[in-house]
Structure formats: C-alpha cells, structure tokens
PDB file of N, CA and C in Angstrom:
ATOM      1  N   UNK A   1       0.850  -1.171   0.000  1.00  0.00           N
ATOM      2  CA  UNK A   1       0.000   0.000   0.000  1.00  0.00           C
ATOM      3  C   UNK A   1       0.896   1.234   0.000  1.00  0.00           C
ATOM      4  N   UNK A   2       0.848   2.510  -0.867  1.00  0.00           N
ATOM      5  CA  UNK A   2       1.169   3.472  -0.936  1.00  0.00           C
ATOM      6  C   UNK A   2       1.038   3.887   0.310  1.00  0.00           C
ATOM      7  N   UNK A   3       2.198   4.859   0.341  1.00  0.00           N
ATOM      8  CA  UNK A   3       1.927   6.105   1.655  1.00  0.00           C
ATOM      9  C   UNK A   3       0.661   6.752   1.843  1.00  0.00           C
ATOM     10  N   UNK A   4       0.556   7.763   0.624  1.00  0.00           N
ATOM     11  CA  UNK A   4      -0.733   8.294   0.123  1.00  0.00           C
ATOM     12  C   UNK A   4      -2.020   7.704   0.773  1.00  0.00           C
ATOM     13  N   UNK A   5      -1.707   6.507   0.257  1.00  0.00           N
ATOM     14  CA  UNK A   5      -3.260   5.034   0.492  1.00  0.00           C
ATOM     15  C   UNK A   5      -3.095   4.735   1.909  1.00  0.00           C
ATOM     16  N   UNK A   6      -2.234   4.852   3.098  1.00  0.00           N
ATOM     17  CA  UNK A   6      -2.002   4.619   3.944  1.00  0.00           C
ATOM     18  C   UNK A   6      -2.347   5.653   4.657  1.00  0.00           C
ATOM     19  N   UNK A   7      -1.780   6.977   4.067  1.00  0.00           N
ATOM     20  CA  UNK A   7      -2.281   7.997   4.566  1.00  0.00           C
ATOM     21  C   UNK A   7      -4.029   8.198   5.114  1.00  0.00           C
ATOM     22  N   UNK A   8      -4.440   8.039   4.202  1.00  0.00           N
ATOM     23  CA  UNK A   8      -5.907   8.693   3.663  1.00  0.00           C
ATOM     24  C   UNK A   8      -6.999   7.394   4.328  1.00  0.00           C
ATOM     25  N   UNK A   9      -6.498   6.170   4.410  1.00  0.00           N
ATOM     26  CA  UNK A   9      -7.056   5.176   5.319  1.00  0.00           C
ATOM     27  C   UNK A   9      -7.215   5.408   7.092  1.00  0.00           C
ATOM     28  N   UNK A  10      -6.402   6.370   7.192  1.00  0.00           N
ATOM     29  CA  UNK A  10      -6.210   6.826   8.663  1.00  0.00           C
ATOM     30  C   UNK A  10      -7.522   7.966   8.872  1.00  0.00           C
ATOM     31  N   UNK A  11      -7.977   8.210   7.834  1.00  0.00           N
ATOM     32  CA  UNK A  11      -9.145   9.539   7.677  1.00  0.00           C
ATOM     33  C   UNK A  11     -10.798   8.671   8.231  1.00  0.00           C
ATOM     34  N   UNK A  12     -10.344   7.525   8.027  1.00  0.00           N
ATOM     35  CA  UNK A  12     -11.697   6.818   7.737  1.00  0.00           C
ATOM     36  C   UNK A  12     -12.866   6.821   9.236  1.00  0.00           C
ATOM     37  N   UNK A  13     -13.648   7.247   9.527  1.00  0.00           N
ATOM     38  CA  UNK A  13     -14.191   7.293  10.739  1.00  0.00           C
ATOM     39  C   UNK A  13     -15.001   6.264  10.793  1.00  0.00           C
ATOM     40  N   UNK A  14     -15.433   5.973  11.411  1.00  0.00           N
ATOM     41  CA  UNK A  14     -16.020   4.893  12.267  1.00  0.00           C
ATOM     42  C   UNK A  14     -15.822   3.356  11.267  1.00  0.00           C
ATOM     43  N   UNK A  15     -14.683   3.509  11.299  1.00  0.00           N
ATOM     44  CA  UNK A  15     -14.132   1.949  10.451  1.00  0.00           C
ATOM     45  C   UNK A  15     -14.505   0.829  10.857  1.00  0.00           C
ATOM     46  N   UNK A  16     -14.564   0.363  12.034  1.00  0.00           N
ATOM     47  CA  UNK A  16     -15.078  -0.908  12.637  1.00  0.00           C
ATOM     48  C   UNK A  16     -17.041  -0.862  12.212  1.00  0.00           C
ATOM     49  N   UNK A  17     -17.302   0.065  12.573  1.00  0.00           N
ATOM     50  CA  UNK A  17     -18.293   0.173  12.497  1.00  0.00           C
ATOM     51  C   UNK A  17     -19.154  -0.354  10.598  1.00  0.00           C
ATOM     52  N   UNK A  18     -18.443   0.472  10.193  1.00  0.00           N
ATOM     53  CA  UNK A  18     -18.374   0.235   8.611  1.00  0.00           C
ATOM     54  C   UNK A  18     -18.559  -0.849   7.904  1.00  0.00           C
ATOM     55  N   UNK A  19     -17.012  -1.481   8.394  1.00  0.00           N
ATOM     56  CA  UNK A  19     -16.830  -3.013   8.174  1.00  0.00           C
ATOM     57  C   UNK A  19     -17.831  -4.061   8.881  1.00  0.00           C
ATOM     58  N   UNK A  20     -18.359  -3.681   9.579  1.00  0.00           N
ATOM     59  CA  UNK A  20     -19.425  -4.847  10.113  1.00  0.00           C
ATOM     60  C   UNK A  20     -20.986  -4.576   9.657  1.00  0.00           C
ATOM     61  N   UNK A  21     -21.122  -3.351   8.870  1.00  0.00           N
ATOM     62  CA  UNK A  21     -22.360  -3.314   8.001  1.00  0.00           C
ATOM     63  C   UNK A  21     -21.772  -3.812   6.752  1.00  0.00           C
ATOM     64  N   UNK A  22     -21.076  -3.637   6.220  1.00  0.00           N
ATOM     65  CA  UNK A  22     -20.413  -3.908   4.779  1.00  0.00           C
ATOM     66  C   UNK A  22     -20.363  -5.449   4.948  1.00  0.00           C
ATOM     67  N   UNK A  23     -20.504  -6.432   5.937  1.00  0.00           N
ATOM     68  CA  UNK A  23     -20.537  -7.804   5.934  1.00  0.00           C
ATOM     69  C   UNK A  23     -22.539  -7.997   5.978  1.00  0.00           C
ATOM     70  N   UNK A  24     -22.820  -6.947   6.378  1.00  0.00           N
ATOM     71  CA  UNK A  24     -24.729  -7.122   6.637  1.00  0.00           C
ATOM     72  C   UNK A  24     -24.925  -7.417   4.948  1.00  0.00           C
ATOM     73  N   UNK A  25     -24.427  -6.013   4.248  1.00  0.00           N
ATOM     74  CA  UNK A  25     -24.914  -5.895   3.598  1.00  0.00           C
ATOM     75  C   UNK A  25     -24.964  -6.501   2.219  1.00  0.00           C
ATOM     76  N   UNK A  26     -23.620  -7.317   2.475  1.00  0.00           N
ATOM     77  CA  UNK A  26     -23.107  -8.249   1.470  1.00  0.00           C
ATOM     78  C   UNK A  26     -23.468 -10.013   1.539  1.00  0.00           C
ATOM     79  N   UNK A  27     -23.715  -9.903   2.515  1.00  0.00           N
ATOM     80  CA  UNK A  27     -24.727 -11.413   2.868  1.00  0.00           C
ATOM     81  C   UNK A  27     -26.019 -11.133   2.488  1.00  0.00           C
ATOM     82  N   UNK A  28     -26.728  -9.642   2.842  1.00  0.00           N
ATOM     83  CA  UNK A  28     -27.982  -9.329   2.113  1.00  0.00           C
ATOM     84  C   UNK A  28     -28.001  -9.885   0.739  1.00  0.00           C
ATOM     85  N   UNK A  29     -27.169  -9.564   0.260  1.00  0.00           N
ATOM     86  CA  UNK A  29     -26.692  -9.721  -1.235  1.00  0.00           C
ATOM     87  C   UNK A  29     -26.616 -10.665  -1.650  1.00  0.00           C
ATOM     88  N   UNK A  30     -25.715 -11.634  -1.454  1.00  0.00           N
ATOM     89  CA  UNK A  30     -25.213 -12.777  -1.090  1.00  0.00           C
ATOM     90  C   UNK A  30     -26.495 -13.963  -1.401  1.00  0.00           C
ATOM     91  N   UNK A  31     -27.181 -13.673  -0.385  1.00  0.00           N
ATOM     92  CA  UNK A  31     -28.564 -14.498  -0.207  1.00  0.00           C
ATOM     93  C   UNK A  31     -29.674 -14.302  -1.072  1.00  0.00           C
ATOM     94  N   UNK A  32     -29.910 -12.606  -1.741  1.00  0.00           N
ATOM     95  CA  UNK A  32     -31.192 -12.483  -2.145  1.00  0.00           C
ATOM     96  C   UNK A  32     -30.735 -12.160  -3.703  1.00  0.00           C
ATOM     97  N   UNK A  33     -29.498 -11.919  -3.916  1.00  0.00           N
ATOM     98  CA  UNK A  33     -28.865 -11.045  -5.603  1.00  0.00           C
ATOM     99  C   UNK A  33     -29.887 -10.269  -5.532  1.00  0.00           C
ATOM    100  N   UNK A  34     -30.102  -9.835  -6.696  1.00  0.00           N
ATOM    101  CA  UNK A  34     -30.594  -8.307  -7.276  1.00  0.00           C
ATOM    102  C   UNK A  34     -32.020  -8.889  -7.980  1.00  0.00           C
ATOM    103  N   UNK A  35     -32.416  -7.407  -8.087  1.00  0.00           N
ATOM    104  CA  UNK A  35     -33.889  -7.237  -8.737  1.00  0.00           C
ATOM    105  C   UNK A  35     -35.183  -7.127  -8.360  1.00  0.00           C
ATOM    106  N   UNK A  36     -35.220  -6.822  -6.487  1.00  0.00           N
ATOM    107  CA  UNK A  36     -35.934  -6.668  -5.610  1.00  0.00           C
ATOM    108  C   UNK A  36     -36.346  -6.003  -5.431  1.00  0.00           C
ATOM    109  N   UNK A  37     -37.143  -4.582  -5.032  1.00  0.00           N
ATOM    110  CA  UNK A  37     -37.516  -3.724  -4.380  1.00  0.00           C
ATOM    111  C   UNK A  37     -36.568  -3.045  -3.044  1.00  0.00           C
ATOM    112  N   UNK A  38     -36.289  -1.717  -2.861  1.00  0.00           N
ATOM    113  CA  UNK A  38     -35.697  -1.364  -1.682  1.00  0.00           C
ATOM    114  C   UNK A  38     -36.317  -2.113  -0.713  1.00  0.00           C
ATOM    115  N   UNK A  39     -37.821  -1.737  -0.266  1.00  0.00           N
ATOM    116  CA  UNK A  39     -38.187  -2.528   0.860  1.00  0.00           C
ATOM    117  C   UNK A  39     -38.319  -3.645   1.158  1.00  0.00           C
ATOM    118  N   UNK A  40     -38.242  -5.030   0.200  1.00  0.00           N
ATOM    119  CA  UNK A  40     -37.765  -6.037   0.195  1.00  0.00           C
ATOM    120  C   UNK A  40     -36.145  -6.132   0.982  1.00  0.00           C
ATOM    121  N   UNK A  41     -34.859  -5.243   0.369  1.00  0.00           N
ATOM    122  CA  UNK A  41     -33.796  -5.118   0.922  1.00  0.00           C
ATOM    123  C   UNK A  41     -34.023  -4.502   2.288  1.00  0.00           C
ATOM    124  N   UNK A  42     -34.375  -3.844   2.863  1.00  0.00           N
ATOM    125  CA  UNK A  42     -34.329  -3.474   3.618  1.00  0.00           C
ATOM    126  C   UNK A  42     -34.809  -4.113   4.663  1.00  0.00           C
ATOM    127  N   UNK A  43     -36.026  -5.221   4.712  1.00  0.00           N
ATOM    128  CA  UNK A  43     -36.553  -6.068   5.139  1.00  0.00           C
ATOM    129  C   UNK A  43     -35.002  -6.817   5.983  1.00  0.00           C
ATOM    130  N   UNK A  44     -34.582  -7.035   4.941  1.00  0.00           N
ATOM    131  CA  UNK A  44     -33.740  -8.558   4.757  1.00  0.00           C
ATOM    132  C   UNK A  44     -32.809  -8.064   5.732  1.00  0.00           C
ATOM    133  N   UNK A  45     -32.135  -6.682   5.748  1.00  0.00           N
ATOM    134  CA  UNK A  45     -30.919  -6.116   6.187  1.00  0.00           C
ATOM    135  C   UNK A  45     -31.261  -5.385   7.603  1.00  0.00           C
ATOM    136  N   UNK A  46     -32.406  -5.171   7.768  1.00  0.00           N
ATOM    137  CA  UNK A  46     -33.206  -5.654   9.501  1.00  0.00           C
ATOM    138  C   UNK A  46     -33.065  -6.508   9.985  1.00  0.00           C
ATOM    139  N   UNK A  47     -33.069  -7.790   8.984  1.00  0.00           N
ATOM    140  CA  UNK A  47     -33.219  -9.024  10.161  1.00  0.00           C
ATOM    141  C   UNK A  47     -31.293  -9.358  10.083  1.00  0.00           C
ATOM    142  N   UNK A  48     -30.912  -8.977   9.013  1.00  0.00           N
ATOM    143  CA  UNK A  48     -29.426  -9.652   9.272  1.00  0.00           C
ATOM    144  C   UNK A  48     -28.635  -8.515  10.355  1.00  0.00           C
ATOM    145  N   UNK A  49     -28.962  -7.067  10.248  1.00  0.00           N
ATOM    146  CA  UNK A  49     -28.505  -6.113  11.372  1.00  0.00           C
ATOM    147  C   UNK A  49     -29.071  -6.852  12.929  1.00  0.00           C
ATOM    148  N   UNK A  50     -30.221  -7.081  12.908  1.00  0.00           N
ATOM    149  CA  UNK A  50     -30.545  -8.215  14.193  1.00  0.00           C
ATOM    150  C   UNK A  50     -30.024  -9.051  14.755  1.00  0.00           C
ATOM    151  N   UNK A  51     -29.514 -10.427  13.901  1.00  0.00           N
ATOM    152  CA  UNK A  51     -29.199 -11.226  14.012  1.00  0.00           C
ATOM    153  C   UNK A  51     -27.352 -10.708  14.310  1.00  0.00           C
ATOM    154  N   UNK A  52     -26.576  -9.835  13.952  1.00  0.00           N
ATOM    155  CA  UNK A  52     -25.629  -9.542  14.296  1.00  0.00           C
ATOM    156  C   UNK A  52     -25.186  -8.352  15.246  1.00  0.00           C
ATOM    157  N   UNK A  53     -26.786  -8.501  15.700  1.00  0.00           N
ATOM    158  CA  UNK A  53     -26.925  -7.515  17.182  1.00  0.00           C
ATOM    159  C   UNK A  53     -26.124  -5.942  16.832  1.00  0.00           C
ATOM    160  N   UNK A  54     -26.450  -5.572  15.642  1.00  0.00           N
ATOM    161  CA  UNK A  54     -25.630  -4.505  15.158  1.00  0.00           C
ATOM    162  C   UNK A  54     -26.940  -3.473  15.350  1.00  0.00           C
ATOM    163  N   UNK A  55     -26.788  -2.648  16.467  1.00  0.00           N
ATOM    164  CA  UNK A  55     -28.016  -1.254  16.599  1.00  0.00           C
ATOM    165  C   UNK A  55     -28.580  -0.442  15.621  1.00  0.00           C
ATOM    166  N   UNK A  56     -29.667  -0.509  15.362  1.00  0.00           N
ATOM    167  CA  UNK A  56     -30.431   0.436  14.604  1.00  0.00           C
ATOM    168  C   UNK A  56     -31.857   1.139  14.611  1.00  0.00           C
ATOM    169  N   UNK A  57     -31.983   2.043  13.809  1.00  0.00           N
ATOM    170  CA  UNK A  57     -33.371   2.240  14.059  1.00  0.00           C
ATOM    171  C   UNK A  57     -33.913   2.593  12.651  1.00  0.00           C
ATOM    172  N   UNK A  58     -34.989   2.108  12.082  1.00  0.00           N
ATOM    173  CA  UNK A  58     -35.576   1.915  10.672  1.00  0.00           C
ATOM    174  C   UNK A  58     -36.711   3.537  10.845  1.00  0.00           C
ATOM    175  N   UNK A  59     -36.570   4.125  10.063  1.00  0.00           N
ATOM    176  CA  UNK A  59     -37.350   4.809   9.559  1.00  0.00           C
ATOM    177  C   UNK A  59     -37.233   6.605  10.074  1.00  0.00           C
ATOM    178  N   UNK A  60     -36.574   6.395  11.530  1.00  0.00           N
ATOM    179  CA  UNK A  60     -36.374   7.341  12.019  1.00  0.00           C
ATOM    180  C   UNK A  60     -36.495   8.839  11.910  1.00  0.00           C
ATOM    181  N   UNK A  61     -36.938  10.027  12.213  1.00  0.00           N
ATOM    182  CA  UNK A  61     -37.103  11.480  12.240  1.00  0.00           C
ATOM    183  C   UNK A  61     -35.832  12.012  12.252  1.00  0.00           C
ATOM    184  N   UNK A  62     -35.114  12.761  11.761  1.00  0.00           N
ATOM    185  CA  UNK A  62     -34.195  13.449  12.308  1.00  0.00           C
ATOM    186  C   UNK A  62     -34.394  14.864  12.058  1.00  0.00           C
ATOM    187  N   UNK A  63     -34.058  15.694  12.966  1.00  0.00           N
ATOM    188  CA  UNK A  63     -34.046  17.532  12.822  1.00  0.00           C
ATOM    189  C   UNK A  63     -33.083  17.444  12.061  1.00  0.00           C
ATOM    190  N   UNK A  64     -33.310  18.949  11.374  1.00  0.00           N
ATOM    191  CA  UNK A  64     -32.441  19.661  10.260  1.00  0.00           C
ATOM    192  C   UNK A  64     -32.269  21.023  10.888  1.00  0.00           C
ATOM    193  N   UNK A  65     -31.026  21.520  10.707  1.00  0.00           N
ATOM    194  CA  UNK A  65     -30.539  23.110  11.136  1.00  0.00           C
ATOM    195  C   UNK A  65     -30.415  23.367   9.754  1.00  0.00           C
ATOM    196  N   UNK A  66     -30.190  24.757   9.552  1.00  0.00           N
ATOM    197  CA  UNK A  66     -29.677  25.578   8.381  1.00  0.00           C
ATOM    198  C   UNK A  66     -29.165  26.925   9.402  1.00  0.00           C
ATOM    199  N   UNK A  67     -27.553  27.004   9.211  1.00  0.00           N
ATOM    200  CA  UNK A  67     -27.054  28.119   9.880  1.00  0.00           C
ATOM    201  C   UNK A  67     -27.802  28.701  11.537  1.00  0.00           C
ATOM    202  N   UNK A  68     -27.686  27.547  12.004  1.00  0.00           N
ATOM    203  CA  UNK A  68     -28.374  27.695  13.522  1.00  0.00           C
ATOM    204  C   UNK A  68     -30.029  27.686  13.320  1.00  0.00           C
ATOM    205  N   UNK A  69     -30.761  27.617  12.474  1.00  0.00           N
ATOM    206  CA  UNK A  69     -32.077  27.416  12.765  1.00  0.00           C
ATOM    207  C   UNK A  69     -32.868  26.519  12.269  1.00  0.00           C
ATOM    208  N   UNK A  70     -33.606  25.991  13.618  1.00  0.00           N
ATOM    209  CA  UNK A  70     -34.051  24.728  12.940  1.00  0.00           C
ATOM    210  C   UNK A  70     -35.127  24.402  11.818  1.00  0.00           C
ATOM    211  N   UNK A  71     -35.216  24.147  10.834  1.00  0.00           N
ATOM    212  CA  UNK A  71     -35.748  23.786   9.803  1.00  0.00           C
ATOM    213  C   UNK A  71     -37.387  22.625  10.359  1.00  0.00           C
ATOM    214  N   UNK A  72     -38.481  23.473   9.332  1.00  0.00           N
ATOM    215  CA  UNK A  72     -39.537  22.266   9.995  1.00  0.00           C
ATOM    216  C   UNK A  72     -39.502  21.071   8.894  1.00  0.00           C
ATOM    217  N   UNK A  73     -38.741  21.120   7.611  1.00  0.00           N
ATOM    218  CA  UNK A  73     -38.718  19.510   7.172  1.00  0.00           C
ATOM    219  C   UNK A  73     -37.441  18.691   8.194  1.00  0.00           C
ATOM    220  N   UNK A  74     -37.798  17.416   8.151  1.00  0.00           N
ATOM    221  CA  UNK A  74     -37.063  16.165   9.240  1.00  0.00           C
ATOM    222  C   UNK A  74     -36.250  15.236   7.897  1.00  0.00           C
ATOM    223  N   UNK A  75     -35.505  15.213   7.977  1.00  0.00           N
ATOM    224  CA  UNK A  75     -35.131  13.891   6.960  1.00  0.00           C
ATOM    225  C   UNK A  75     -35.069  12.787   7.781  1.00  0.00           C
ATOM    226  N   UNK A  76     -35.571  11.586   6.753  1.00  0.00           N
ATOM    227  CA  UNK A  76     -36.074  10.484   7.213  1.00  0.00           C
ATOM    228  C   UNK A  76     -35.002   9.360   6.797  1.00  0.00           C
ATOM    229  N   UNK A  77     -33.962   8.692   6.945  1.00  0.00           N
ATOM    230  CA  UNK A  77     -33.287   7.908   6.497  1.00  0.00           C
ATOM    231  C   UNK A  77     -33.850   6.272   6.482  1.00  0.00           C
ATOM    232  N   UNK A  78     -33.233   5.227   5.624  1.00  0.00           N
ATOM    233  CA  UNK A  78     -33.501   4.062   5.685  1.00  0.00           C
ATOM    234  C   UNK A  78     -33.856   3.651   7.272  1.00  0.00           C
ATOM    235  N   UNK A  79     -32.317   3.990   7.216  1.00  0.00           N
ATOM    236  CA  UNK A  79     -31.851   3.244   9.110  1.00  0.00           C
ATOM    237  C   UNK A  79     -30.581   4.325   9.423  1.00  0.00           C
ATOM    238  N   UNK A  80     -30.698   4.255  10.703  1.00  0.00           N
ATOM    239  CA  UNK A  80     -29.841   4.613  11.637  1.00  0.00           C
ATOM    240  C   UNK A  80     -28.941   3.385  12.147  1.00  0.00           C
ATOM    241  N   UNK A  81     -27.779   3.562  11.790  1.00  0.00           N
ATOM    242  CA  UNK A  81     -26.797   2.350  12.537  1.00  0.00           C
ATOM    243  C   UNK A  81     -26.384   3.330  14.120  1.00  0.00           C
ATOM    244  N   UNK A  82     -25.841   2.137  14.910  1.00  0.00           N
ATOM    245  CA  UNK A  82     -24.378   2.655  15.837  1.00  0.00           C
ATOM    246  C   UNK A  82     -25.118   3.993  16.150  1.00  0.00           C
ATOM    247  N   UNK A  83     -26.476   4.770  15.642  1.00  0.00           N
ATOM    248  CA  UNK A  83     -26.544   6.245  16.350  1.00  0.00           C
ATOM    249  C   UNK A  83     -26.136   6.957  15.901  1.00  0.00           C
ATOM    250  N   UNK A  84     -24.951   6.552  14.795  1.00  0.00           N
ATOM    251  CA  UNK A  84     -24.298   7.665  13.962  1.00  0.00           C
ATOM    252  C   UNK A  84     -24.443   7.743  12.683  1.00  0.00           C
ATOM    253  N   UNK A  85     -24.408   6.552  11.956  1.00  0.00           N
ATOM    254  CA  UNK A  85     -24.821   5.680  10.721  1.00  0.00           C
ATOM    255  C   UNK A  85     -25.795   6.076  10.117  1.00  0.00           C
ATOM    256  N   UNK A  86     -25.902   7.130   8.904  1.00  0.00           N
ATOM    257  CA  UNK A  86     -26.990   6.853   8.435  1.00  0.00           C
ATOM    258  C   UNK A  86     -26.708   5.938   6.766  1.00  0.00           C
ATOM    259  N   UNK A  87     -27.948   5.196   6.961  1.00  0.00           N
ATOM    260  CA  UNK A  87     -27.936   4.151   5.554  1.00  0.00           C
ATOM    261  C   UNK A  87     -29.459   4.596   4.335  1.00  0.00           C
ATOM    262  N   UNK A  88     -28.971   4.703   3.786  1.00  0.00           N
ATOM    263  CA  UNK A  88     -29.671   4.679   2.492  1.00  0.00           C
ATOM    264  C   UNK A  88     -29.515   3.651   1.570  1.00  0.00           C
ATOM    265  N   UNK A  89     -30.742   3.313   1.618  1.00  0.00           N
ATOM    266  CA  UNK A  89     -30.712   1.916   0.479  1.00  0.00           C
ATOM    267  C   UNK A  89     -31.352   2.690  -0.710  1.00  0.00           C
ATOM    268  N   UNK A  90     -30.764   1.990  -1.837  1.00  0.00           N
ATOM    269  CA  UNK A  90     -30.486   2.153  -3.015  1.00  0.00           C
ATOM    270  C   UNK A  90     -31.229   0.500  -3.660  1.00  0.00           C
ATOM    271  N   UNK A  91     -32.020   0.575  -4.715  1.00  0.00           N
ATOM    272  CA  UNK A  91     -32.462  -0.889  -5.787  1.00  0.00           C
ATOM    273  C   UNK A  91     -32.086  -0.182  -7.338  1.00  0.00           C
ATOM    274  N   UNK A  92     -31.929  -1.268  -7.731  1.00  0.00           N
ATOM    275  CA  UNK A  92     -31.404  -0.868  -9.617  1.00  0.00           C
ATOM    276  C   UNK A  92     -32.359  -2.194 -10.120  1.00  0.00           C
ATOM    277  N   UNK A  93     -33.220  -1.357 -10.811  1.00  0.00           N
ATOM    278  CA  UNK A  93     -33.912  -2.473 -11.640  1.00  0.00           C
ATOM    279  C   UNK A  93     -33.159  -3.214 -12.860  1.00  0.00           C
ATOM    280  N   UNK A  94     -32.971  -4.259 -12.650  1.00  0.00           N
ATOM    281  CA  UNK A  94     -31.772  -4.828 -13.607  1.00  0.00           C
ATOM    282  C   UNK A  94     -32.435  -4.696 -15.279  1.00  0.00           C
ATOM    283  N   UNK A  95     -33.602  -4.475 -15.067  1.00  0.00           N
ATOM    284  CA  UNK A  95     -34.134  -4.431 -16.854  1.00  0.00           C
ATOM    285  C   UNK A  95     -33.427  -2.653 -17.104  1.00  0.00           C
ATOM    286  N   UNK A  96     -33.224  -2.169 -16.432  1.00  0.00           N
ATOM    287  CA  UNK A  96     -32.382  -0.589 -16.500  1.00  0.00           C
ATOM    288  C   UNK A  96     -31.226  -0.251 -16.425  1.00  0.00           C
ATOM    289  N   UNK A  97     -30.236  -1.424 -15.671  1.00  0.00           N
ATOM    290  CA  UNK A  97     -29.036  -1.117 -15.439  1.00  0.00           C
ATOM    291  C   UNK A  97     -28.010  -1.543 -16.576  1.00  0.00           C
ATOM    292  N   UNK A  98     -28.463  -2.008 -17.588  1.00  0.00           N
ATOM    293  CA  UNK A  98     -27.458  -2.144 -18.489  1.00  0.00           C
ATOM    294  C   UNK A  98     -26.728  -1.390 -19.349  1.00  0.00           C
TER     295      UNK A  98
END
C-alpha cells in the first residue's frame, strides 16, 4: 500500500463500524442477488442487522438546522446504525441497469 493510500485510510471514521455493516450488507446480497424492491432489501438487512446484534433504528425522524435554525422539514433515512450511521438503500432495476 502506498503512503498516500495509507495515509488517507487513517481519515476513515467509524471503520469498525463500517466493516461490520459492509458484511450485513453483502450477505444481504449474497442471499437475495438483485432485482428486488428497496423494501424487500431493507426487510432482509433488519433481520441480518438483528441477528448480528448490530443497533439500529428503521425509519427514524431526524431535525435539520440551516445556519443555527431549525428547519420544519425532518429527513427520514432508511436506518440509523451505531446512532451515527446513516444508511440509504439504493435498488437498480436490472431491466435498467445495463
């Protein structure tokens, strides 16, 4: 590994954390391949975040600031990992992705 690449790997925040969704999400995968619906995936990646006792919360509210004031739209993410994590699931209809 380059310096550079060595460097810039040291930037990475919540790395452990990362790496143990990046195994959720690839067994998601793994098990169901492609051509599903988000909420189908998302289904799936509830029960495997479960089963690997990895914290979350599905659907969640969050406040929005703009320059100190709070905003009345909430963005709503997939899931909340770890409290810090936010996940957005993404589907590609394979009759489109070519």
């Amino acid at each position: 590994m380059s310096f550079e690449a060595e460097k810039s790997m040291d930037k990475i925040i919540y790395r452990e954390e990362g790496y143990q969704l990046q195994g959720a999400f690839f067994e998601v995968y793994r098990e169901m391949g492609f051509g599903f619906a988000e909420s189908v995936y998302q289904e799936c990646l509830e029960i495997e975040l479960r089963g690997r006792r990895i914290p979350f919360v599905s659907q969640v509210g969050l406040k929005l600031s703009y320059k100190g004031s709070e905003l009345k739209q909430t963005y709503i993410p997939d899931l909340l990992c770890f409290d810090k994590i936010v996940v957005e699931l993404k589907a590609l209809n394979p009759r489109y992705s070519r």
